[in-house]
Protein backbone atom coordinates (compact mmCIF):
# COMPACT_ATOMS: atom_id res chain seq x y z
CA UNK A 1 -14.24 -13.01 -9.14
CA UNK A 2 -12.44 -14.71 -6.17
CA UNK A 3 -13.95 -17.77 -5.50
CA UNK A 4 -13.01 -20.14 -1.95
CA UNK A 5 -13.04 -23.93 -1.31
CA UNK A 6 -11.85 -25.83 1.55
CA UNK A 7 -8.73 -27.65 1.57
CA UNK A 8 -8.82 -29.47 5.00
CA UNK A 9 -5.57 -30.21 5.75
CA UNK A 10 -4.80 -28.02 9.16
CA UNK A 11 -4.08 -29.95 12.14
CA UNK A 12 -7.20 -28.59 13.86
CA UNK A 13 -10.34 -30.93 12.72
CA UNK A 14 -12.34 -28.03 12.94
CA UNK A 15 -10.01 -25.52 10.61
CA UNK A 16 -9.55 -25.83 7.16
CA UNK A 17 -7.16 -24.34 4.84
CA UNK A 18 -9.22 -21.83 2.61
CA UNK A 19 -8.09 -22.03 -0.83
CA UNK A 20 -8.35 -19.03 -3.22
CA UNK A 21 -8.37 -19.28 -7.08
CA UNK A 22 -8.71 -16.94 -9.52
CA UNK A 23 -7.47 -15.61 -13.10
CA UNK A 24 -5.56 -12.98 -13.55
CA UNK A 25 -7.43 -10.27 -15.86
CA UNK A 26 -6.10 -7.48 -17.49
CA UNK A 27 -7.50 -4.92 -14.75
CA UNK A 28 -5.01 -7.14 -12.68
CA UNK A 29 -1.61 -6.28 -14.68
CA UNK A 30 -0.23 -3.71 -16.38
CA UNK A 31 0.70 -3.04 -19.85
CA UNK A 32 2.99 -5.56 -20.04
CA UNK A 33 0.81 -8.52 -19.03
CA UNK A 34 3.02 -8.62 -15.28
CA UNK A 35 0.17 -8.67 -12.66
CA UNK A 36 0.54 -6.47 -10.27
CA UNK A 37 2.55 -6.76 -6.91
CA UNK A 38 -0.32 -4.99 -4.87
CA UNK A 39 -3.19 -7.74 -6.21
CA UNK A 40 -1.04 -10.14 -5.07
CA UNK A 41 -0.75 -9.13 -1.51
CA UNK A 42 -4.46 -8.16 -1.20
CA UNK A 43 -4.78 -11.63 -2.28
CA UNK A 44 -2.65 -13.19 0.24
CA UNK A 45 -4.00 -10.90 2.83
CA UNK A 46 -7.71 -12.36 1.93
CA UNK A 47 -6.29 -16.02 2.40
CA UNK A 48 -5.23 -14.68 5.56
CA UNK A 49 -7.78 -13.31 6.98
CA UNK A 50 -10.42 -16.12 6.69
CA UNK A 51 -8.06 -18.90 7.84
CA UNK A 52 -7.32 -16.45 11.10
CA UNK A 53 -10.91 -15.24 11.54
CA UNK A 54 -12.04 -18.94 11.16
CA UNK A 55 -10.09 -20.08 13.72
CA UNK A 56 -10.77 -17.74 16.31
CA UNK A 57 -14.26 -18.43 16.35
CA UNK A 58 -14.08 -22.13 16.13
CA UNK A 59 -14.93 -22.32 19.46
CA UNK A 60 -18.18 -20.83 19.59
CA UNK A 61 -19.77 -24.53 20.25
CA UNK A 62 -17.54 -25.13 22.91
CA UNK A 63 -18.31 -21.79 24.51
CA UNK A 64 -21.61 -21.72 23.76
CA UNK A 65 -23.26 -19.55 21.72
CA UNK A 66 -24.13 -17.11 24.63
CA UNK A 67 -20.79 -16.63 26.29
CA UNK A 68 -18.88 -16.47 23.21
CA UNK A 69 -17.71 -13.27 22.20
CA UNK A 70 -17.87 -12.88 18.27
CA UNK A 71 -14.24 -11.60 16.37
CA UNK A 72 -12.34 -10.47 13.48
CA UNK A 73 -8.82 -10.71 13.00
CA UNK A 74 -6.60 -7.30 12.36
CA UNK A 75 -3.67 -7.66 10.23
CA UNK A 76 -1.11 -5.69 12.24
CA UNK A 77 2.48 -7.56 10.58
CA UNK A 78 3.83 -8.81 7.28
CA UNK A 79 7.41 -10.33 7.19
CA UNK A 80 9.21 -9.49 4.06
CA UNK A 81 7.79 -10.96 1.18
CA UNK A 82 9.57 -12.06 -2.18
CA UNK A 83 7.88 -12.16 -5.54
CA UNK A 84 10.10 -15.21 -6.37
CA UNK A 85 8.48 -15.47 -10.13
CA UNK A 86 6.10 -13.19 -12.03
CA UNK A 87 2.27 -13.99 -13.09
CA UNK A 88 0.48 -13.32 -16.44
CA UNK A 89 -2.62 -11.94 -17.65
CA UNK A 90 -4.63 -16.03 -18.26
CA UNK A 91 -3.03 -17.50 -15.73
CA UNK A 92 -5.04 -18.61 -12.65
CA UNK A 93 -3.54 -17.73 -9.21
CA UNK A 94 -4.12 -20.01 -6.44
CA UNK A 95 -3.39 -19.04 -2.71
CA UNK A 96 -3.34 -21.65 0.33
CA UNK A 97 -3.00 -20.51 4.01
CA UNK A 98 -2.01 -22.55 6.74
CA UNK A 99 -1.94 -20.97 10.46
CA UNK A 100 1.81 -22.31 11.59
CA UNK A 101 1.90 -20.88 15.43
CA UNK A 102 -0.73 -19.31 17.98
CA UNK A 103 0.24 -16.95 20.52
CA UNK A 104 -1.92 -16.05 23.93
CA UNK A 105 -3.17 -12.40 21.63
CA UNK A 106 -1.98 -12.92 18.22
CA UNK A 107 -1.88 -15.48 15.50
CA UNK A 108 0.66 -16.26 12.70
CA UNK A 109 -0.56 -17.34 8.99
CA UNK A 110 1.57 -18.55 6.60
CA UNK A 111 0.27 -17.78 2.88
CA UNK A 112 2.10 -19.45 -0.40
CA UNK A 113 0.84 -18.52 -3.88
CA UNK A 114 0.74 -20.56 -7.38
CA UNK A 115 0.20 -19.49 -10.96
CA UNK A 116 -1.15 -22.39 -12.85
CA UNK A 117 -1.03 -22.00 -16.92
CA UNK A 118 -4.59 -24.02 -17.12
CA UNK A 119 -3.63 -25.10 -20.75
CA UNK A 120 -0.17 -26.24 -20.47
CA UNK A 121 -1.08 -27.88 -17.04
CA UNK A 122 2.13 -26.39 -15.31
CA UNK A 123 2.24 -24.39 -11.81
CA UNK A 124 4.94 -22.26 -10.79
CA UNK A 125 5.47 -21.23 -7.07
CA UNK A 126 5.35 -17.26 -7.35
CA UNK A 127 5.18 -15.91 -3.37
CA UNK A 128 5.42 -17.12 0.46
CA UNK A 129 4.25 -14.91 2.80
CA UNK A 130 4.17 -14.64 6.91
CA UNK A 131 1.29 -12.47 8.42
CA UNK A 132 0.40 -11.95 11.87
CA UNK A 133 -3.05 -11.10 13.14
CA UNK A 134 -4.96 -10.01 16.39
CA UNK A 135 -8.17 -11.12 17.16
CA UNK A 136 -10.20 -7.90 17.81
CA UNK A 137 -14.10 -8.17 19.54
CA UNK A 138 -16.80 -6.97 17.35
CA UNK A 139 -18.68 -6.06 20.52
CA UNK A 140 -17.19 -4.76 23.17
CA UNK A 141 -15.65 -3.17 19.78
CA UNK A 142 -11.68 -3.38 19.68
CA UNK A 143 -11.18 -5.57 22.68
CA UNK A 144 -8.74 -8.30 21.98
CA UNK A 145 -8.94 -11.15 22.69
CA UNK A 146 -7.57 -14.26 23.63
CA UNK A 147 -6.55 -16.94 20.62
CA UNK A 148 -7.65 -20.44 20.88
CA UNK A 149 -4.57 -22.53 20.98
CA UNK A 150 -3.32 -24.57 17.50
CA UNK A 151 -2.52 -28.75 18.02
CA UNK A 152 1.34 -28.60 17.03
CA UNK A 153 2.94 -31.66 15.14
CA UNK A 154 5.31 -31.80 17.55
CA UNK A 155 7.40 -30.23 20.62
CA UNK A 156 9.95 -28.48 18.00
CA UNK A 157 7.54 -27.12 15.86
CA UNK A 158 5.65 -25.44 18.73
CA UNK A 159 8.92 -24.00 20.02
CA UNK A 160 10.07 -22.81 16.62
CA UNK A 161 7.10 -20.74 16.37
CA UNK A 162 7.75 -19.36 19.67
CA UNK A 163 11.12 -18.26 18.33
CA UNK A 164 9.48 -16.73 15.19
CA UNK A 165 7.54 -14.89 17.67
CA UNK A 166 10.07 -13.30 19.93
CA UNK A 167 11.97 -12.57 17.01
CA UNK A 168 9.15 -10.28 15.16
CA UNK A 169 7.84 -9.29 18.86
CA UNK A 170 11.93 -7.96 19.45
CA UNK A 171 12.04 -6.64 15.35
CA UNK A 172 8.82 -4.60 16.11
CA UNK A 173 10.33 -2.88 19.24
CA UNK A 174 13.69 -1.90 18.38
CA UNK A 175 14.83 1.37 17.29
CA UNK A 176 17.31 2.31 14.54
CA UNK A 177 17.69 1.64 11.20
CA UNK A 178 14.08 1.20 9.02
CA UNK A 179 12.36 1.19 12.53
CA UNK A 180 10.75 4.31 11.95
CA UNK A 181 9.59 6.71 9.26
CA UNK A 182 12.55 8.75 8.37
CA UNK A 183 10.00 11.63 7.20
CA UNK A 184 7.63 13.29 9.07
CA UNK A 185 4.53 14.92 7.68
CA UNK A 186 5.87 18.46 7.01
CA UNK A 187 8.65 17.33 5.13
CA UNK A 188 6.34 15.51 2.91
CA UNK A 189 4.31 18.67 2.60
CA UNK A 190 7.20 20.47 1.76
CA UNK A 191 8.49 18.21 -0.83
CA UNK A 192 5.27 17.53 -2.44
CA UNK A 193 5.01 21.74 -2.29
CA UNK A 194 8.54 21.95 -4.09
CA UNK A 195 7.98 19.56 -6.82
CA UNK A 196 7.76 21.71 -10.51
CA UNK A 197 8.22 20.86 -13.45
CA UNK A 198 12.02 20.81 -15.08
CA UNK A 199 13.23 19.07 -12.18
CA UNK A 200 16.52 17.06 -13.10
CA UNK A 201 15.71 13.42 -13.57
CA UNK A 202 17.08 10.71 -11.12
CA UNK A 203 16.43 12.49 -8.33
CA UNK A 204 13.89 12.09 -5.18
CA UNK A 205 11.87 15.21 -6.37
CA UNK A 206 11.70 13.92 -9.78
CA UNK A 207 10.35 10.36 -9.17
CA UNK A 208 8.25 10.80 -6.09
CA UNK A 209 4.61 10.09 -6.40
CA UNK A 210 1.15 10.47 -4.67
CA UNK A 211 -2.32 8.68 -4.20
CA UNK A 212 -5.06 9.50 -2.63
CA UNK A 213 -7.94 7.47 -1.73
CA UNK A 214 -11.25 7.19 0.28
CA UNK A 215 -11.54 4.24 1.96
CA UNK A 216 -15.26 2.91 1.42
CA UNK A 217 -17.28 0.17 1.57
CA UNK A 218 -15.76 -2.12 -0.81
CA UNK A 219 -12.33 -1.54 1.27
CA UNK A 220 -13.63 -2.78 4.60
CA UNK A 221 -14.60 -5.63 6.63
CA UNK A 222 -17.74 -5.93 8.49
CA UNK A 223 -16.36 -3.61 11.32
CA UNK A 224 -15.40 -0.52 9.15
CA UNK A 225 -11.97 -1.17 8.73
CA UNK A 226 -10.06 -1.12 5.71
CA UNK A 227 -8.28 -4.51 5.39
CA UNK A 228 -4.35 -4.76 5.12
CA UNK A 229 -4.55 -5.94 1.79
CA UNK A 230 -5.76 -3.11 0.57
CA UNK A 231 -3.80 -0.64 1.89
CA UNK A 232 -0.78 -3.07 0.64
CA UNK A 233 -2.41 -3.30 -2.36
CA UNK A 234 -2.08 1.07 -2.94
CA UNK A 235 1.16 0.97 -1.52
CA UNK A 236 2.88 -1.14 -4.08
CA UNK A 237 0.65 0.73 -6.37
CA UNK A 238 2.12 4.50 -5.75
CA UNK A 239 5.69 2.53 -5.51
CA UNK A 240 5.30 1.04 -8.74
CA UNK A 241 4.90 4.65 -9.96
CA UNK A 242 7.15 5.71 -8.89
CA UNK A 243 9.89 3.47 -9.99
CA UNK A 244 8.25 3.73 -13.44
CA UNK A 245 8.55 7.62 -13.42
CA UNK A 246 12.22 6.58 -12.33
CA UNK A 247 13.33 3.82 -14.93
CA UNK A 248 10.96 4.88 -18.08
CA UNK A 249 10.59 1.15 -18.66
CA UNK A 250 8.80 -1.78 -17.49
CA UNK A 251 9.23 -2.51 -13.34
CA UNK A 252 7.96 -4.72 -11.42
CA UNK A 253 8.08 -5.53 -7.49
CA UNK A 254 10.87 -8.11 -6.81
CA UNK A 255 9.97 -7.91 -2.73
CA UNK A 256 8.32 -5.95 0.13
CA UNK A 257 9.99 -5.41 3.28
CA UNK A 258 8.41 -6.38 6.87
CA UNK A 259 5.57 -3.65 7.39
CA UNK A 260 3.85 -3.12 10.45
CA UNK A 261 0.54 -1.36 10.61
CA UNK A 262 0.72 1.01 13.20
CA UNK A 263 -2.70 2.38 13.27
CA UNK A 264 -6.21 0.89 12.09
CA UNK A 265 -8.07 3.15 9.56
CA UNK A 266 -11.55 3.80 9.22
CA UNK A 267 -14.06 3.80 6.50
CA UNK A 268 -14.26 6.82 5.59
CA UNK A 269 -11.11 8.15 6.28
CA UNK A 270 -8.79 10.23 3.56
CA UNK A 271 -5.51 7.76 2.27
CA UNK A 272 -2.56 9.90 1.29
CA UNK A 273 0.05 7.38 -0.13
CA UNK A 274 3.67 8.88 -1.40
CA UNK A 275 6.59 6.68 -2.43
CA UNK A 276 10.21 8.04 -3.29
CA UNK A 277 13.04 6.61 -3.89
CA UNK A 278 15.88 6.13 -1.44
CA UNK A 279 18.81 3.59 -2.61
CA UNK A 280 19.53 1.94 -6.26
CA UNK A 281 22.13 -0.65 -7.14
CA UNK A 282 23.01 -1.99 -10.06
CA UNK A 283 19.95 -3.62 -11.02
CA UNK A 284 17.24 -2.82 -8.12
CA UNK A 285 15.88 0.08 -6.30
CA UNK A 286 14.64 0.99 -3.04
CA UNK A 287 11.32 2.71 -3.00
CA UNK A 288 9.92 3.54 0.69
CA UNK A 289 6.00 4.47 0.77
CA UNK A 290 4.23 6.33 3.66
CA UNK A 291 0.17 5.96 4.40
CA UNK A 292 -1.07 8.80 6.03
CA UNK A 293 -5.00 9.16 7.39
CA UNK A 294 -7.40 11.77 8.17
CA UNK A 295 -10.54 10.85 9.75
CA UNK A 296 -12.52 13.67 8.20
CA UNK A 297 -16.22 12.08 9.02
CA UNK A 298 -15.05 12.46 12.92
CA UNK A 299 -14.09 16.02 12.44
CA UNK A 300 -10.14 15.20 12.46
CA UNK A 301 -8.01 16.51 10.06
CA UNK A 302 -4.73 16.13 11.57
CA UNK A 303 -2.99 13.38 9.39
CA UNK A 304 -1.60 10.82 11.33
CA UNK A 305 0.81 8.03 10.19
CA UNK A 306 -0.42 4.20 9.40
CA UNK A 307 1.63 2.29 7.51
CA UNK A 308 5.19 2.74 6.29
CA UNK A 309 7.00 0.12 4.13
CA UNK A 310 9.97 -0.35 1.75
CA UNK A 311 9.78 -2.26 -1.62
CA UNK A 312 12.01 -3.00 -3.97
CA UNK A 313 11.36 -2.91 -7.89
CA UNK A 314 13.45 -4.31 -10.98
CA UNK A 315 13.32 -2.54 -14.30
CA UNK A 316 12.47 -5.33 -17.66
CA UNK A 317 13.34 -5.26 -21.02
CA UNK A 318 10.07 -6.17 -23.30
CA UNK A 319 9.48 -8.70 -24.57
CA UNK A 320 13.26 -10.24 -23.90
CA UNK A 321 12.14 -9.92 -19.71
CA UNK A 322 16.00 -9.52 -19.31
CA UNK A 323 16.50 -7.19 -16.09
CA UNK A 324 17.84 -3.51 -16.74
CA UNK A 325 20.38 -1.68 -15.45
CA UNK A 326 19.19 1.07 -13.32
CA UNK A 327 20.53 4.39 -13.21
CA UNK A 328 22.05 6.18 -10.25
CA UNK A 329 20.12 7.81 -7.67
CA UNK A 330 21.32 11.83 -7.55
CA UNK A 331 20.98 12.61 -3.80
CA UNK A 332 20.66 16.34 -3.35
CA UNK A 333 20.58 16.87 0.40
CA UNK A 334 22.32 15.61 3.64
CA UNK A 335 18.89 13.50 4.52
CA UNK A 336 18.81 11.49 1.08
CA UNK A 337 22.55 11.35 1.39
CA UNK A 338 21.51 9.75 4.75
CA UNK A 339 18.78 7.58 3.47
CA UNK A 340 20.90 5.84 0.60
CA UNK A 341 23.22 5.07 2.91
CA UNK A 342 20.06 3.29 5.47
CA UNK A 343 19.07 1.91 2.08
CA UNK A 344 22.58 0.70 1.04
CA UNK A 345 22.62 -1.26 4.27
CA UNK A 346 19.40 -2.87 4.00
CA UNK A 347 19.97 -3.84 0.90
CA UNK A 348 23.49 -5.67 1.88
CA UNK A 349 21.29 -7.26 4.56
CA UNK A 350 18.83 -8.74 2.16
CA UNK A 351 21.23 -9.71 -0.25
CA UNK A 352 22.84 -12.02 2.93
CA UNK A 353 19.35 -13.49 3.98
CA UNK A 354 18.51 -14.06 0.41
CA UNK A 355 17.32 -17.77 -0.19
CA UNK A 356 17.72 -19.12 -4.02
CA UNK A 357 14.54 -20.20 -4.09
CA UNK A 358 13.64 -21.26 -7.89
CA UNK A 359 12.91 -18.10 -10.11
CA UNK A 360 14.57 -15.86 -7.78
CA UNK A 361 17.31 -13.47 -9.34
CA UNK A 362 17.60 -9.91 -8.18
CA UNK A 363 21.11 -8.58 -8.22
């Protein structure tokens, strides 16, 4: 169970940092003992979401109780995220939030992530993560609306949020290369239609992998939305599959690209999550995951795109942990031919923004 205390050390008075601890369980790893990329995130995205909720309505006494309008926050951004050291099965993950820059209509939340071995009394920084949130109206439902403005430290921190701003506000407008799905929803129906067994190993067809999932109760906030964490949570999931089908060994996530949720989905709606593989190197692969919906209680069955995301995976000896060598990628077609090249180059450009922060070691 996730339990929350207070840590109140935000430069508002009224805002506290929410502070999440809890141990990891085996329903939280896999057979290895790793925990799970995807419990992480839902995790951070949890941290998240109260810090930015909690500060959007911190001015109800201000307002008044009568002319404020009551809010929840919509994830609708993550910035690439690096699992900079894995956590165990026993070991107790604590998550603090801090919101680092407020915008007229959005809000950005800066998450970092300990495991603490409770016995040996040590604590290992495992993940930092930058999220971005809109403040949505519960009723009039959807509207958003405006953010109360953060106390900065000083001038230079204020502006260097504004430049973190225009930066993901310019990254989430361009066009080009991993700006867009590079596969629309009849070539997934195709491929998933062509898949049989006997297919030659190392290729897309071979590894690619689905989920499906009905988003209910336990998914959603208290508007009927599924939260970003889970839907992160599913998407690491079917990529961890996938790279497993891949390697045959033990993989786990070593980082997630920037996503950007494109569309809110409702309770009730049909999840269709694949992941394939699109680029390997010598010791990491590229696995890009598409969310699709249908909103089958409102009579729409057209699926319609939500989410779309690239993470990368390492393969593990056991129980040495040293990291594998992966095997090739075989691309078959022109368009994988294409997308290992897109992935080559993303993966050049990670390697150069690449920080050596302690425990990280990928390639």
């Amino acid at each position: 169970m996730t339990t929350c205390v207070c840590d109140a050390t935000l430069k508002s008075p009224k805002i506290m940092n929410p502070f999440l601890s809890r141990m990891m369980s085996p329903d939280d790893a896999n057979f290895h003992g790793n925990v799970h990329g995807g419990v992480i995130l839902k995790m951070i995205e949890q941290a998240g979401v109260i810090i930015s909720t909690r500060h959007c309505n911190s001015q109800r006494e201000s307002e008044g109780e009568e002319a404020h309008v009551p809010c929840y926050t919509a994830l609708v951004r993550v910035e690439r995220t690096d699992f900079l050291q894995p956590m165990f099965i026993g070991e107790v993950a604590q998550l603090h939030a801090e919101i680092t820059h407020t915008a007229h209509h959005s809000l950005e939340v800066q998450v970092k992530v300990w495991a603490e071995d409770i016995m040996k009394g040590t604590k290992r920084l495992t993940n930092r993560a930058t999220l971005w949130y809109l403040p949505m109206a519960v009723d009039p439902p959807h509207k958003i609306q405006t953010v109360p403005k953060m106390t900065y430290v000083n001038k230079e921190t204020e502006e260097a949020g504004w430049s973190r701003y225009r930066a993901q506000k310019a990254d989430r407008e361009r066009k080009g290369l991993g700006g867009a799905p590079s596969l629309d929803l009849s070539m997934l129906e195709r491929m998933r239609e062509s898949q049989e067994n006997g297919l030659m190993e190392h290729t897309v067809a071979y590894a690619q992998s689905s989920l499906i999932h009905l988003a209910g109760v336990s998914d959603c906030n208290a508007v009927n939305y599924v939260y970003g964490g889970v839907t992160m949570k599913f998407m690491d999931e079917v990529a961890g599959i996938t790279a497993a089908k891949y390697c045959k060994t033990n993989v786990v996530t070593a980082s997630m690209d920037t996503v950007n949720f494109h569309k809110p989905i409702k309770r009730g709606s049909v999840m269709y999550f694949t992941g394939r593989p699109t680029f390997t190197s010598a010791h990491s692969m590229e696995i890009e995951v598409f969310v699709d919906t249908e909103a089958l209680r409102e009579g729409i069955t057209k699926k319609e795109r939500a989410v779309h995301a690239f993470f990368t995976f390492v393969s593990l000896s056991q129980p040495e942990r040293k990291v594998l060598p992966i095997p090739c990628l075989q691309v078959q077609t022109d368009g994988e031919a294409s997308r290992f090249f897109e992935g080559k180059m993303r993966y050049q450009a990670r390697k150069r923004k690449r920080t050596f922060s302690e425990g990280s070691s990928v390639d």
